[in-house]
Protein backbone atom coordinates (compact mmCIF):
# COMPACT_ATOMS: atom_id res chain seq x y z
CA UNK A 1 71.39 -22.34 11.43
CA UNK A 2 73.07 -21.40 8.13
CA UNK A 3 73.86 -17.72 7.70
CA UNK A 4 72.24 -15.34 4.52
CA UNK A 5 74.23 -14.70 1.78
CA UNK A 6 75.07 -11.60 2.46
CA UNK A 7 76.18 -9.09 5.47
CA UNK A 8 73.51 -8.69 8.08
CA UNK A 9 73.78 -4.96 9.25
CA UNK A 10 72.49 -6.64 12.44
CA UNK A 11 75.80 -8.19 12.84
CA UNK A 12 77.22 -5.80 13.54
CA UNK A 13 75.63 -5.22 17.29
CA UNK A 14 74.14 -7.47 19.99
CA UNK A 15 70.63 -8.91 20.92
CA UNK A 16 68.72 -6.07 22.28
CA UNK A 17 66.16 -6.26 25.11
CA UNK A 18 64.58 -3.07 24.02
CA UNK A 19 61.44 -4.28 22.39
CA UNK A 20 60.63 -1.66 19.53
CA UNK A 21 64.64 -1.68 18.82
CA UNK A 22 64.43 -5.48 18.65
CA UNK A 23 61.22 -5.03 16.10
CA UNK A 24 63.05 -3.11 13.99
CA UNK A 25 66.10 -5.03 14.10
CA UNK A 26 63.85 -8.10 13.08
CA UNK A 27 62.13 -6.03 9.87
CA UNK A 28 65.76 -5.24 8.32
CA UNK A 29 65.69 -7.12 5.22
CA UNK A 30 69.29 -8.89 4.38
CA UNK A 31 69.58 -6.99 1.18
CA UNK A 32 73.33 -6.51 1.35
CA UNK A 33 74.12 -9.31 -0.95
CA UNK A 34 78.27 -8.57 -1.35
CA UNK A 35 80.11 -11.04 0.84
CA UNK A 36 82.73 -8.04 0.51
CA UNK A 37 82.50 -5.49 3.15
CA UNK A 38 84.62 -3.06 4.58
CA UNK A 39 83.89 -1.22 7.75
CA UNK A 40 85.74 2.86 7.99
CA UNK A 41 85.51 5.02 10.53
CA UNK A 42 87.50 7.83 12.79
CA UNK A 43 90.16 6.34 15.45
CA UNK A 44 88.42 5.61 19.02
CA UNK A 45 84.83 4.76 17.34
CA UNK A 46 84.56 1.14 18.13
CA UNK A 47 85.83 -0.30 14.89
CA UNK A 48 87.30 -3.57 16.65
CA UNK A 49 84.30 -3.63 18.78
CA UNK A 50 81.85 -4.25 15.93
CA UNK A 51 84.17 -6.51 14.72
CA UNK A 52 84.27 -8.52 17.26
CA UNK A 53 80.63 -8.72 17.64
CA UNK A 54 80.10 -9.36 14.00
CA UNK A 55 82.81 -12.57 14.97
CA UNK A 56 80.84 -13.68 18.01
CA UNK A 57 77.51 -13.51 15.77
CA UNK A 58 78.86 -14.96 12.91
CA UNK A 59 80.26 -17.97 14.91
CA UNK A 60 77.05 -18.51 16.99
CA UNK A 61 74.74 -18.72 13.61
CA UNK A 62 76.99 -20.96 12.06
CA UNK A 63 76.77 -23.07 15.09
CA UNK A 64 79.41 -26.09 15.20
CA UNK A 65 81.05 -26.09 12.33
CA UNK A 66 82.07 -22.45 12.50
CA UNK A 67 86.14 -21.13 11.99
CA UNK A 68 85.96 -17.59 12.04
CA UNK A 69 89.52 -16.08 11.60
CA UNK A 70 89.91 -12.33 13.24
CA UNK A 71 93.11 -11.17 11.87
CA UNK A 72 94.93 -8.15 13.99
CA UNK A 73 98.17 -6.83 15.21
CA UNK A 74 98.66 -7.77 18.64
CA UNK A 75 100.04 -4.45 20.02
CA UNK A 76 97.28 -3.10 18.40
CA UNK A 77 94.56 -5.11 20.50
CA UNK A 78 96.00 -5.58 23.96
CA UNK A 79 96.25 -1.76 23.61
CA UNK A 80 92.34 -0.86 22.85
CA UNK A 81 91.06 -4.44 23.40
CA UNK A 82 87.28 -4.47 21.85
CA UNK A 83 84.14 -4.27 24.52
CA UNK A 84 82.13 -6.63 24.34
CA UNK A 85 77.85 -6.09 24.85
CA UNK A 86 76.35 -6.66 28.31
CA UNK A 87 74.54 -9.99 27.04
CA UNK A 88 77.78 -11.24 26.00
CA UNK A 89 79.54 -13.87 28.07
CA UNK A 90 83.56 -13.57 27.85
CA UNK A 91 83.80 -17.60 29.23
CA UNK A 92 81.12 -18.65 26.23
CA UNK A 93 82.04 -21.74 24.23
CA UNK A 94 81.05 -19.68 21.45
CA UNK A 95 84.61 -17.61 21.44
CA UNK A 96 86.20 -21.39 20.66
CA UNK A 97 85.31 -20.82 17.19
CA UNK A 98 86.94 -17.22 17.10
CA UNK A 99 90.59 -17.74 16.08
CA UNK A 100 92.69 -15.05 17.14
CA UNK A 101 95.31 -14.83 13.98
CA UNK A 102 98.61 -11.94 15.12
CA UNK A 103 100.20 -10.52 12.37
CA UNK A 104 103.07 -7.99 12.28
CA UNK A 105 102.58 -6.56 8.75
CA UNK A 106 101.22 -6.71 5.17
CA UNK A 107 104.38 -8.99 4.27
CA UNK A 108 102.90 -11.65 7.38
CA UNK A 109 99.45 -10.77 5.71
CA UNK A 110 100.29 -11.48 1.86
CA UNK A 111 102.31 -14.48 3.29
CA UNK A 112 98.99 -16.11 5.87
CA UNK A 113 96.85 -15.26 2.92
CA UNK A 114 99.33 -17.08 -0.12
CA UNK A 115 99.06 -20.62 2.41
CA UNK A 116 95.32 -19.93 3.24
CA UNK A 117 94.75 -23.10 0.66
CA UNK A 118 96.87 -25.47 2.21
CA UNK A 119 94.74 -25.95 4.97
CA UNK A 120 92.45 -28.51 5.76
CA UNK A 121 88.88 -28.07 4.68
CA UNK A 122 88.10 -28.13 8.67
CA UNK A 123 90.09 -25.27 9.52
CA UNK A 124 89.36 -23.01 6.38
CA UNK A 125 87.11 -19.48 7.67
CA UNK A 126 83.67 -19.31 7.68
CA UNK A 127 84.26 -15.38 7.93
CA UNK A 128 87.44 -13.74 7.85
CA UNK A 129 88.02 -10.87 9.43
CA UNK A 130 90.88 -7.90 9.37
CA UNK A 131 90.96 -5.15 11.96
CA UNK A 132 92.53 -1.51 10.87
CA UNK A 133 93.89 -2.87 7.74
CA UNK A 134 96.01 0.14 6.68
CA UNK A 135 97.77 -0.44 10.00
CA UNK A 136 99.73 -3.13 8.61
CA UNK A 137 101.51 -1.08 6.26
CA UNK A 138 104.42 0.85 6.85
CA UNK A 139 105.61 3.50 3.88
CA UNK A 140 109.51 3.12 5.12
CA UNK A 141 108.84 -0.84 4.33
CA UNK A 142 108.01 -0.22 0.76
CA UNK A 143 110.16 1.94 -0.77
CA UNK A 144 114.48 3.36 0.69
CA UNK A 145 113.70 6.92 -0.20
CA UNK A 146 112.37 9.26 -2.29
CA UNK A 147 109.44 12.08 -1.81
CA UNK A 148 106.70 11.42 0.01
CA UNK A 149 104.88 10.90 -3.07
CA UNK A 150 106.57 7.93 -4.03
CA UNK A 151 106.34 6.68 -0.36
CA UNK A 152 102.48 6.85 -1.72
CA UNK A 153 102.40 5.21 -4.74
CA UNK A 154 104.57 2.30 -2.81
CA UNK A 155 101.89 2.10 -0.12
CA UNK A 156 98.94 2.19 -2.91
CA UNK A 157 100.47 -0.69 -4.82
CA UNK A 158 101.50 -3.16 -1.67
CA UNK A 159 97.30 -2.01 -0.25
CA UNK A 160 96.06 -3.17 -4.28
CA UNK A 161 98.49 -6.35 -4.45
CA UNK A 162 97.14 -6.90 -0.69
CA UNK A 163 93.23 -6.49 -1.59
CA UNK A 164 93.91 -8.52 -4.76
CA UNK A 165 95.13 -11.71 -3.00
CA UNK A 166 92.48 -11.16 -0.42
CA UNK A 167 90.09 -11.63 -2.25
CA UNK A 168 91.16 -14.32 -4.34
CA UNK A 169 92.39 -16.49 -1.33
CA UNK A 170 88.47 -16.04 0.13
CA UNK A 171 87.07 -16.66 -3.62
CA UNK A 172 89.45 -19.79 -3.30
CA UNK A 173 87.78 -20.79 -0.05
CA UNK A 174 84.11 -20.37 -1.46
CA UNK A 175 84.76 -22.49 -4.36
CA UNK A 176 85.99 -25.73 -1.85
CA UNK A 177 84.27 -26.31 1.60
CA UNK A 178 82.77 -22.68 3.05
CA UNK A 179 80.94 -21.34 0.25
CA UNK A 180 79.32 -18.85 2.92
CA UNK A 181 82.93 -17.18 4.15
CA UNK A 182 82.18 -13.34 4.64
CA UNK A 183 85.35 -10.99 4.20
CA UNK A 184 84.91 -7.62 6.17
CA UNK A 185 87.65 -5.25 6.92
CA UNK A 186 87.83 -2.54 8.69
CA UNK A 187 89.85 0.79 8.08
CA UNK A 188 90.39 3.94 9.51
CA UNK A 189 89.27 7.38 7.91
CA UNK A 190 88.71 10.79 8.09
CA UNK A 191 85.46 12.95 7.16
CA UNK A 192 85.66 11.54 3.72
CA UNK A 193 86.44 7.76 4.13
CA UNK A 194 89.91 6.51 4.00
CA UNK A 195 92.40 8.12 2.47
CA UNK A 196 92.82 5.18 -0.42
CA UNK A 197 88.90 4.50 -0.52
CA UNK A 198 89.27 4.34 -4.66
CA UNK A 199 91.52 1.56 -4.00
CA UNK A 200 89.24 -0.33 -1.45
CA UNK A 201 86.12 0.70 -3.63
CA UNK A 202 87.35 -1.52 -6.36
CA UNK A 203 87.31 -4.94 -4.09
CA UNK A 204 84.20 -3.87 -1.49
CA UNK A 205 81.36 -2.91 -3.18
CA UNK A 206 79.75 -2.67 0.40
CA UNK A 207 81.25 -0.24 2.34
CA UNK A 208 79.81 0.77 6.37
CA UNK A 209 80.55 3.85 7.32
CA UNK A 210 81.12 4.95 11.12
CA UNK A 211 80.23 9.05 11.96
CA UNK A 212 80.97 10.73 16.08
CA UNK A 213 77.50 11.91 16.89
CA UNK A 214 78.90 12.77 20.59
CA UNK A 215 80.90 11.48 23.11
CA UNK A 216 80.67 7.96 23.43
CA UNK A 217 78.30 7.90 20.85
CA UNK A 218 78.36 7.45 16.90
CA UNK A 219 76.10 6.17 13.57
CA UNK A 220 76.95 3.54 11.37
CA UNK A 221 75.70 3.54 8.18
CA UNK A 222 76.13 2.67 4.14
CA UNK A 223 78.81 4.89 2.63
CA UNK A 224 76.34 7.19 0.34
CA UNK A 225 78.66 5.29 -2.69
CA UNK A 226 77.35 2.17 -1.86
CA UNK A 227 73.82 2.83 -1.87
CA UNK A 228 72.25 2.12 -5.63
CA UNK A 229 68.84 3.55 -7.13
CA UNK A 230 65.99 1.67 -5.44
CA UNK A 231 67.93 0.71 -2.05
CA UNK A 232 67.40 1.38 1.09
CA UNK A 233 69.38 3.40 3.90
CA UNK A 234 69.93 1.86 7.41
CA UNK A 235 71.66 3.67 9.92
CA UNK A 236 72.05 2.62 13.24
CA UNK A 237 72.85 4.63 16.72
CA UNK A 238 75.26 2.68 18.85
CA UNK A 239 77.19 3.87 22.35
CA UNK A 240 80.33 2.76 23.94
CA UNK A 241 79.18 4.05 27.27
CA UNK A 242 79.89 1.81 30.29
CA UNK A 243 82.47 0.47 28.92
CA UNK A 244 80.39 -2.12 26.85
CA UNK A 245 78.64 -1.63 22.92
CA UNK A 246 75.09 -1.18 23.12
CA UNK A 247 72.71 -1.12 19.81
CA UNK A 248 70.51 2.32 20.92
CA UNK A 249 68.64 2.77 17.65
CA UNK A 250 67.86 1.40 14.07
CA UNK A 251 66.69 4.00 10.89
CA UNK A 252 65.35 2.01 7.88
CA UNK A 253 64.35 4.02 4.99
CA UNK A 254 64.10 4.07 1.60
CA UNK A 255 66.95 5.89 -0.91
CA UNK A 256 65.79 8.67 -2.86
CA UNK A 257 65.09 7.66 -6.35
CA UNK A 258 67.72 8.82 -8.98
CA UNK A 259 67.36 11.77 -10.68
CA UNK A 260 66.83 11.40 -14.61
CA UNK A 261 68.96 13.56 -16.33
CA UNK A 262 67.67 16.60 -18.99
């Protein structure tokens, strides 16, 4: 079954038995037509979670033919490995087309990403995934010395030379044999969004946006900059509880209609 255009906020979360949470999942329009996304959110919120379950989903739609590429640092992962939802089997034939890709830093990245055209067609992603991509760099890698300012401005120019070829290496695979691949990265942030959002704004004009709610408990939703005149706003209630990710509720309404200027 080929795959919408865009990112399916449903995606992001499992089947659901729950019968008016699987209505409403089923009446959310695919209206987020930017193959760009980028997920933020605090540390310990289930980031790589709902990356992983966006994987899984992405690579049971596209059935067969599917290569999605999840790209994290292994430290990172065997440390806070994702949970998986209670309907998901770990042993499913479905994980085949999940490629685990390790990388160390944003040199390994730029360098994975600069070859990402010499593959074959077979092998090129049909989604390609980055988990906690400020992780990768380091300041002390960027610049000998100096303030911390300039420590800064190195780490803002490698993240913009980074985003750059990203996106350029997935426009490359578009124009040959996936024109479908989905990018979505995921980020860590504080109350107000990553600290170099203005940078990531420029190359995801989709952003998700991940608030605590309580303990074990959080909202995702579309970062408010995301959200033009005329959209809509979907937020969803997820849990962590029991050690597995479980969808608890979905909120589709309307944005407020902009207000005309005197």
């Amino acid at each position: 079954m080929a795959m919408a255009s865009g990112h399916k906020f449903a995606n992001f979360f499992p089947s659901v038995s729950d019968s008016s949470v699987q209505q409403q999942s089923h009446d959310l329009p695919a209206y987020f037509n930017s193959r760009r996304a980028l997920l933020v959110g605090p540390p310990r919120s289930g980031k790589t979670s709902l990356l992983f379950q966006f994987c899984y989903n992405c690579a049971r739609e596209s059935g067969s033919r599917s290569h999605v590429v999840f790209i994290c640092q292994k430290k990172r992962i065997e440390n806070g490995p994702p949970l998986l939802s209670r309907g998901v089997d770990p042993s499913s034939e479905v994980f085949n087309r999940v490629h685990m890709r390790y990388l160390v830093d944003d040199k390994e990245l730029r360098k994975y990403l600069a070859c990402l055209h010499l593959l074959p067609n077979s092998q090129l992603p049909t989604a390609l995934v980055i988990d906690n991509f400020s992780a990768f760099f380091d300041q002390s890698s960027h610049v000998g010395g100096g303030v911390r300012s300039a420590h800064g401005r190195a780490q803002d120019m490698a993240i913009a030379r980074t985003l750059a070829l990203l996106c350029d290496a997935v426009d490359f695979v578009r124009q040959n044999d996936q024109p479908i691949c989905k990018l979505l990265v995921s980020d860590t942030s504080g109350a107000d969004g990553p600290r170099s959002l203005y940078l990531f704004q420029r190359w995801f004009p989709l952003i998700f946006h991940i608030k605590a709610l309580e303990p074990g408990k959080f909202s995702l939703s579309v970062f408010r900059d995301s959200l033009g005149p005329g959209g809509f706003h979907v937020s969803a209630r997820y849990s962590l509880l029991e050690h597995c990710l479980s969808l608890l509720s979905l909120e589709f309404v309307p944005s407020p209609p902009a207000v005309a200027e005197k």
